[in-house]
C-alpha atoms as a PDB file:
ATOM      1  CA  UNK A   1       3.839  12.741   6.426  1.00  0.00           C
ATOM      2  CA  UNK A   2       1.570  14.090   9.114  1.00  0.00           C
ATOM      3  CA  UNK A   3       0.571  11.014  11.378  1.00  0.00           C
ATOM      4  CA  UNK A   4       1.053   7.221  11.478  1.00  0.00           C
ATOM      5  CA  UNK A   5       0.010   4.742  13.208  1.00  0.00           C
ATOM      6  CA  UNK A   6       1.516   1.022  13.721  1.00  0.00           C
ATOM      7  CA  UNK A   7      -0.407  -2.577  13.284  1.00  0.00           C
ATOM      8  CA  UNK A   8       0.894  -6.093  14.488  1.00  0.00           C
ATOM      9  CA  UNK A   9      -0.297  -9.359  14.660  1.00  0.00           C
ATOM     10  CA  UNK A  10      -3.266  -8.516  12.342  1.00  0.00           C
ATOM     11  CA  UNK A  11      -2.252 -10.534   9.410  1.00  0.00           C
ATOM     12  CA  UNK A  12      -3.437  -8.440   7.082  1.00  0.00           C
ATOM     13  CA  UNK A  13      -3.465  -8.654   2.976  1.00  0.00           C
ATOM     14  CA  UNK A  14      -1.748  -5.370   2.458  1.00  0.00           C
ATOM     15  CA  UNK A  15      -2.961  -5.210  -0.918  1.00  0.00           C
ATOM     16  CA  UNK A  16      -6.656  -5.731   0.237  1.00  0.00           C
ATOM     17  CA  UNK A  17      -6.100  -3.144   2.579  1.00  0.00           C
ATOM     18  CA  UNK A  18      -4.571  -0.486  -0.281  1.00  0.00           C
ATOM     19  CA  UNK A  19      -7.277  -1.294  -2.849  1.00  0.00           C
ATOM     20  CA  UNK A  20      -9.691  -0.433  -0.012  1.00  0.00           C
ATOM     21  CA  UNK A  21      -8.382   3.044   0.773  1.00  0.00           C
ATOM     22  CA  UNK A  22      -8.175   3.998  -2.969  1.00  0.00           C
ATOM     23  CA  UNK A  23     -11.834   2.308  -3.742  1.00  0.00           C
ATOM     24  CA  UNK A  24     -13.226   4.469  -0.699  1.00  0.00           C
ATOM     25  CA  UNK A  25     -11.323   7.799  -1.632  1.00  0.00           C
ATOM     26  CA  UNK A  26     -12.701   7.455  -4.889  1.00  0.00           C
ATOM     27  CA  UNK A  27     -16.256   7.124  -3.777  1.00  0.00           C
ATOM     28  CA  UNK A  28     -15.623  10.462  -2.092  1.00  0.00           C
ATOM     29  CA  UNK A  29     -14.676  12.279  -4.857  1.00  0.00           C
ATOM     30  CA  UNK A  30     -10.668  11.979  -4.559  1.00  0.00           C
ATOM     31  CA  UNK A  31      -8.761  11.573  -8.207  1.00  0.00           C
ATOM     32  CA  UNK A  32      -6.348   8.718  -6.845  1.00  0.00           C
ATOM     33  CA  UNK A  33      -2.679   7.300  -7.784  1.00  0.00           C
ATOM     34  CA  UNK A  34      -1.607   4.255  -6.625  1.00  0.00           C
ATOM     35  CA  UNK A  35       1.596   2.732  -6.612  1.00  0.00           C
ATOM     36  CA  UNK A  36       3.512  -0.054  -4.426  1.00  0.00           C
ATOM     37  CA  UNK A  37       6.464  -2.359  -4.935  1.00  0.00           C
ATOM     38  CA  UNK A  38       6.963  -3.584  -7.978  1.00  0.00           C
ATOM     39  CA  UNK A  39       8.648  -6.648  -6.259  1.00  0.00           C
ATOM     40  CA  UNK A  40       6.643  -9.471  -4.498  1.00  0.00           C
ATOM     41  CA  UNK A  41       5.653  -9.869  -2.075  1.00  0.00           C
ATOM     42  CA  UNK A  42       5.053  -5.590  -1.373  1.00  0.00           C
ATOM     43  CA  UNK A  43       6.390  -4.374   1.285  1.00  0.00           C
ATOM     44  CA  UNK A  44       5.041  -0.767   0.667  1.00  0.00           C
ATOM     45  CA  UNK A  45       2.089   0.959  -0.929  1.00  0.00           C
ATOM     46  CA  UNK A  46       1.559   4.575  -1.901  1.00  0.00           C
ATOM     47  CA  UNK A  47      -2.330   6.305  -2.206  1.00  0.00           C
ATOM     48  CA  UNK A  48      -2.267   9.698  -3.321  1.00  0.00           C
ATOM     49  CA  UNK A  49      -6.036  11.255  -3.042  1.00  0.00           C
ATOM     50  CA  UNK A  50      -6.464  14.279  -4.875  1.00  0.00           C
ATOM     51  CA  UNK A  51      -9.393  16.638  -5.373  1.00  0.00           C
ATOM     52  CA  UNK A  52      -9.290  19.579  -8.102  1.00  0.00           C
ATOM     53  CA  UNK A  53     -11.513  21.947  -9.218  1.00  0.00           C
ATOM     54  CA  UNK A  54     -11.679  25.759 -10.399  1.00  0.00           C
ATOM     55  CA  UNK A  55     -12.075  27.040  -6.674  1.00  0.00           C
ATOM     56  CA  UNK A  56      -9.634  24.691  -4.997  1.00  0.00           C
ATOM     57  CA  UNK A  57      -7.322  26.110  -8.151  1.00  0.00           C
ATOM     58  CA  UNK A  58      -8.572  29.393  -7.711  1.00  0.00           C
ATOM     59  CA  UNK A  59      -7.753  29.804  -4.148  1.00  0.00           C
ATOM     60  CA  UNK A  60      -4.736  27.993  -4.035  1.00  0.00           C
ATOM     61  CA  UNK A  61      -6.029  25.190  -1.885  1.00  0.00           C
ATOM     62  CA  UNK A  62      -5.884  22.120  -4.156  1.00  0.00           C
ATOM     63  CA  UNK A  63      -4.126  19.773  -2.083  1.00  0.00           C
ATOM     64  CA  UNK A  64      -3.429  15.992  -1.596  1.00  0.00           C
ATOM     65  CA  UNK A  65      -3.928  13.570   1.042  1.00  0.00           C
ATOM     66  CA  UNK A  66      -0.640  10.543   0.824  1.00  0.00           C
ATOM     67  CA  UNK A  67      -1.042   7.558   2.573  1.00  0.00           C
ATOM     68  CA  UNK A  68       1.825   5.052   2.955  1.00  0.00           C
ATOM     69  CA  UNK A  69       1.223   1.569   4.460  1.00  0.00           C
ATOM     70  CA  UNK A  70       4.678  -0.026   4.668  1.00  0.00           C
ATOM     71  CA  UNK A  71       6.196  -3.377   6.536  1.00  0.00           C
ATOM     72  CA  UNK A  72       4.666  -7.000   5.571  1.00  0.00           C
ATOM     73  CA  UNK A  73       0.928  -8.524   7.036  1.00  0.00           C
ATOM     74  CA  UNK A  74       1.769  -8.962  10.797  1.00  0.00           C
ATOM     75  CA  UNK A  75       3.991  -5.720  11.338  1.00  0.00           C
ATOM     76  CA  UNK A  76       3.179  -2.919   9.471  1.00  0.00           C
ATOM     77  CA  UNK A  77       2.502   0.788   9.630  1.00  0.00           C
ATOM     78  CA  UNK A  78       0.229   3.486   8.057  1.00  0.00           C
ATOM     79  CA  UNK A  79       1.040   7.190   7.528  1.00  0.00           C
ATOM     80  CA  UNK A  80      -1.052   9.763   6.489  1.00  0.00           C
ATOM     81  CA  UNK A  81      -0.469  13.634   5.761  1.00  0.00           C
ATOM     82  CA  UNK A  82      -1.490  16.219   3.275  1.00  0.00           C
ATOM     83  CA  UNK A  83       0.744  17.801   0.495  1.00  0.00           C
ATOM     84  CA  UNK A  84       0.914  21.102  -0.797  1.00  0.00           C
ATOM     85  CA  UNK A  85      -0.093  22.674   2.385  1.00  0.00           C
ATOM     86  CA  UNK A  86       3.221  24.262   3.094  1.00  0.00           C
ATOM     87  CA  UNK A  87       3.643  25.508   0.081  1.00  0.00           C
ATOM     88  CA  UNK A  88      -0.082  27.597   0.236  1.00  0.00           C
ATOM     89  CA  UNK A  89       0.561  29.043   3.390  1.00  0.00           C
ATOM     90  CA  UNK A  90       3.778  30.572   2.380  1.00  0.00           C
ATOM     91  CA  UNK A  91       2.940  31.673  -1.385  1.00  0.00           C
ATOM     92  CA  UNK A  92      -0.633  33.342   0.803  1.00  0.00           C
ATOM     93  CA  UNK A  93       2.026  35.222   2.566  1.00  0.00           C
ATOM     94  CA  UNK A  94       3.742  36.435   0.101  1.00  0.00           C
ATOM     95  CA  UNK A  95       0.815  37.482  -1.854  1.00  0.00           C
ATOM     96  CA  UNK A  96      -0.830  39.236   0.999  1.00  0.00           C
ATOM     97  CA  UNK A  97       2.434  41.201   2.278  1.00  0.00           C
ATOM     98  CA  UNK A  98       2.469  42.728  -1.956  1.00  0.00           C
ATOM     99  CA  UNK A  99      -1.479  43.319  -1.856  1.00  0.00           C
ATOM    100  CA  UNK A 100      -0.985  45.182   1.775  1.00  0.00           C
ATOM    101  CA  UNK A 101      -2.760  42.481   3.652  1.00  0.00           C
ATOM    102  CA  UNK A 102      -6.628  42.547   1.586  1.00  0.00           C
ATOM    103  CA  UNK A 103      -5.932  39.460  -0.457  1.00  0.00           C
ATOM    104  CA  UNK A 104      -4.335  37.748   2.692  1.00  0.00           C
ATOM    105  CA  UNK A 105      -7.241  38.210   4.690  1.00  0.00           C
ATOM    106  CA  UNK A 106      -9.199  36.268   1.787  1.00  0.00           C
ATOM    107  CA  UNK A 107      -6.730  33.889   1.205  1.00  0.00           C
ATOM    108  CA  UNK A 108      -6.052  33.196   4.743  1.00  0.00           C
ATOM    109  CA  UNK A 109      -9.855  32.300   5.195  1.00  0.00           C
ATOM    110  CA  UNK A 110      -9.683  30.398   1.845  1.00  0.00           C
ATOM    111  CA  UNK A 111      -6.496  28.407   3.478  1.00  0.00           C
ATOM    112  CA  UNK A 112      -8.535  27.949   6.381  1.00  0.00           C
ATOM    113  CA  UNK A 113     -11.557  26.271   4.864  1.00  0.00           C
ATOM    114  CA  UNK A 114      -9.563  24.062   2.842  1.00  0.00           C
ATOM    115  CA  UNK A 115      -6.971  22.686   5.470  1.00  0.00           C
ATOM    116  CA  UNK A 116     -10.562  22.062   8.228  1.00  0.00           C
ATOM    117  CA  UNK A 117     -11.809  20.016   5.136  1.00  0.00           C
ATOM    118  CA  UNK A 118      -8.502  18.187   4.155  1.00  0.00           C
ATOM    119  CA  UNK A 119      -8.186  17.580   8.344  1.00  0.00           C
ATOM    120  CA  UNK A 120     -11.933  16.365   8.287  1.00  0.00           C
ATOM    121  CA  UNK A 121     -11.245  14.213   5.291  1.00  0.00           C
ATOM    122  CA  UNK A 122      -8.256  12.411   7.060  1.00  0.00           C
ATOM    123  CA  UNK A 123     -10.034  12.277   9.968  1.00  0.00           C
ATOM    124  CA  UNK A 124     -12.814  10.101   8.378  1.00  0.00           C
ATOM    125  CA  UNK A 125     -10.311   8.204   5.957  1.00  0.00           C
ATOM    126  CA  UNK A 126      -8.577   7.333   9.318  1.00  0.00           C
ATOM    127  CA  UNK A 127     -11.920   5.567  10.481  1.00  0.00           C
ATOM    128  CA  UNK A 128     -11.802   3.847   7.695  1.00  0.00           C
ATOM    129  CA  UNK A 129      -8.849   2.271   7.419  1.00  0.00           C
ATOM    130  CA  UNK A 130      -8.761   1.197  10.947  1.00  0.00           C
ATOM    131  CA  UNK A 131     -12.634  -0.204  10.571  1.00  0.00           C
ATOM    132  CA  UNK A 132     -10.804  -1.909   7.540  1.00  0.00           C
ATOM    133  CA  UNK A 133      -8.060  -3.601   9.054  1.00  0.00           C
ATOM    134  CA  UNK A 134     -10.416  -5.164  11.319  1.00  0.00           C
ATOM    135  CA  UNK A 135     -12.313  -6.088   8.376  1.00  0.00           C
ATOM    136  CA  UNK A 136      -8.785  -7.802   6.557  1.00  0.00           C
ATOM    137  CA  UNK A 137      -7.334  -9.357  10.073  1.00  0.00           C
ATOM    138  CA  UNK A 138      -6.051 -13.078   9.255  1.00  0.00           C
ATOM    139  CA  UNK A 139      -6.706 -12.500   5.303  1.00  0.00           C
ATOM    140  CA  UNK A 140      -3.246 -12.584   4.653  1.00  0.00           C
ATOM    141  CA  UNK A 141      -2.554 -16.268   3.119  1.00  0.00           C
ATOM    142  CA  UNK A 142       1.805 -17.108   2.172  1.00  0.00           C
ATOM    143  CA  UNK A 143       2.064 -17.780  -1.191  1.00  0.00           C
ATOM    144  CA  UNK A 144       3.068 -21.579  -1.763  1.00  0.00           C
ATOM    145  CA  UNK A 145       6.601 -22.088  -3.217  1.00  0.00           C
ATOM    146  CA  UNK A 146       7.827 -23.901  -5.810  1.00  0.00           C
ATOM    147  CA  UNK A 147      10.254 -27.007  -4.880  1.00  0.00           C
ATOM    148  CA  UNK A 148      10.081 -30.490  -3.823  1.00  0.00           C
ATOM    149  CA  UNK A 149       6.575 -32.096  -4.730  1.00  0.00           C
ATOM    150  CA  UNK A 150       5.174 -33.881  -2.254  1.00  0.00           C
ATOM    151  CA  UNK A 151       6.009 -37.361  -2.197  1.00  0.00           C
ATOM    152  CA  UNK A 152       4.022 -40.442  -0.715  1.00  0.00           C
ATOM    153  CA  UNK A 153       6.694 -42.579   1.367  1.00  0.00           C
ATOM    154  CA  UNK A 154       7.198 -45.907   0.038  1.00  0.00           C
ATOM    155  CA  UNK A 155       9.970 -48.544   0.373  1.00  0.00           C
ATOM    156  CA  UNK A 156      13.060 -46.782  -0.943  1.00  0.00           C
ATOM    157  CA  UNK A 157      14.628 -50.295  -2.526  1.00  0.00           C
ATOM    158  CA  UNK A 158      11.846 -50.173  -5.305  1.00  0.00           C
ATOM    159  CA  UNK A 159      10.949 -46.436  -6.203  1.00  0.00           C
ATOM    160  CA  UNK A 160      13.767 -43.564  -6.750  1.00  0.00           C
ATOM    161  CA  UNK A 161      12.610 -39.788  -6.725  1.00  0.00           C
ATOM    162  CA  UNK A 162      14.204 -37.006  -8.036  1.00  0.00           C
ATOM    163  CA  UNK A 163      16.185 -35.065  -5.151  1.00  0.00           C
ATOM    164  CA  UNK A 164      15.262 -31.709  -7.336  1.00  0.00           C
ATOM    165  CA  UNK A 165      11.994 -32.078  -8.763  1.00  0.00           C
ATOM    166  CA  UNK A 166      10.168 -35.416  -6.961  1.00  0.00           C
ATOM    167  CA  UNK A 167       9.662 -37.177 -10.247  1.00  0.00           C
ATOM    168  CA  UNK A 168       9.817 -40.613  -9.819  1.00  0.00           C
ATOM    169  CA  UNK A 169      13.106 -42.208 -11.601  1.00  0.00           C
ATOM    170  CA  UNK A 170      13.944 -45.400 -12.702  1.00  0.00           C
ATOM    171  CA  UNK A 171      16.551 -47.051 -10.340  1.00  0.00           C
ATOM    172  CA  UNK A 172      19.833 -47.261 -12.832  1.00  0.00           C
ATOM    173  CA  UNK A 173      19.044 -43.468 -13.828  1.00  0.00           C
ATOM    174  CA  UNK A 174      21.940 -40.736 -13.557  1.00  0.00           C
ATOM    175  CA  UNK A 175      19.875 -38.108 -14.282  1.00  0.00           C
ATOM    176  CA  UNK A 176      16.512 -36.622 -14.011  1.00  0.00           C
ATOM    177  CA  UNK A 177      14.503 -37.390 -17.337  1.00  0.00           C
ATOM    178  CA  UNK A 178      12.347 -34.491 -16.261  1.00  0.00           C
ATOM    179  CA  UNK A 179      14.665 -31.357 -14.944  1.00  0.00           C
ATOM    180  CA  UNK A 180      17.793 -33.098 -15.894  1.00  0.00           C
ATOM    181  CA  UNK A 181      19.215 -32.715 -12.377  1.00  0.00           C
ATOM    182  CA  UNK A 182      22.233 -35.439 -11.674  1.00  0.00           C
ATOM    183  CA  UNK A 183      20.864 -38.371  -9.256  1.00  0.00           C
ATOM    184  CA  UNK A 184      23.670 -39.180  -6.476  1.00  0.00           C
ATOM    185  CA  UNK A 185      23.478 -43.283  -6.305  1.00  0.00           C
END
């Protein structure tokens, strides 16, 4: 990737944030695939921005901007970079040192026009996602966990809980009627 760039103490809903980027490369014309974590809570996100088309094709400049956000809502990071580019220059090359040099010349400024747009295009997707994160700071909310149920306190001699699930047990029972769970006396 080509830059990143670090956030803490935002609190951010990271997938807010990655819905965001692909909603906004979309509006500028990107083709987009997402993907994250299939475990939750995500702990990394993947945008891949496209943009095709019988020039781009035709000149050998179709590329991709990737962007990776990565780490959990108060620490996490952002990288950015373009793929295929590499790969262009080098096949240009190659091309141009077989054609004596006339189809690198047109290549080259071909390369040229489509890396300053890809750079101008990350450069403005950049914006965005830091005007975003300001937009998403303290959105992140902890998903509640399953356990105990909360219990109002009352005198222990007349009402028994269950120590798994909080349902309230009669006070001879060995067992949970609910979960099952064995009471200790």
């Amino acid at each position: 990737m080509g830059k990143d760039e670090r956030f803490v103490d935002f609190n951010v809903d990271l997938d807010k944030l990655a819905s965001s980027i692909g909603d906004y490369a979309k509006k500028d014309g990107f083709t987009v695939r997402e993907n994250s974590d299939p475990t939750p809570p995500r702990s990394w996100f993947q945008i891949q921005m496209t943009k095709k088309g019988l020039f781009r094709a035709a000149t050998g400049t179709r590329r991709s901007l990737d962007c990776l956000i990565k780490g959990h809502p108060e620490d996490f990071e952002v990288a950015m970079g373009t793929g295929d580019w590499g790969k262009n220059i080098l096949s240009h090359t190659i091309l141009g040192v077989i054609t004596l040099g006339s189809s690198l010349l047109v290549m080259g400024i071909a390369v040229g026009i489509g890396t300053a747009t890809y750079k101008r295009a990350e450069s403005t997707l950049w914006k965005q996602i830091r005007a975003r994160i300001q937009e998403l700071k303290n959105t992140h909310k902890p998903v509640g966990h399953s356990g105990l149920k909360n219990i109002a306190i009352v005198s222990a001699k007349t009402n028994r809980f269950c120590t798994s699930c909080g349902e309230e047990l009669p006070s001879t029972a060995k067992f949970c009627d609910l979960c099952g769970t064995k009471q200790k006396r």
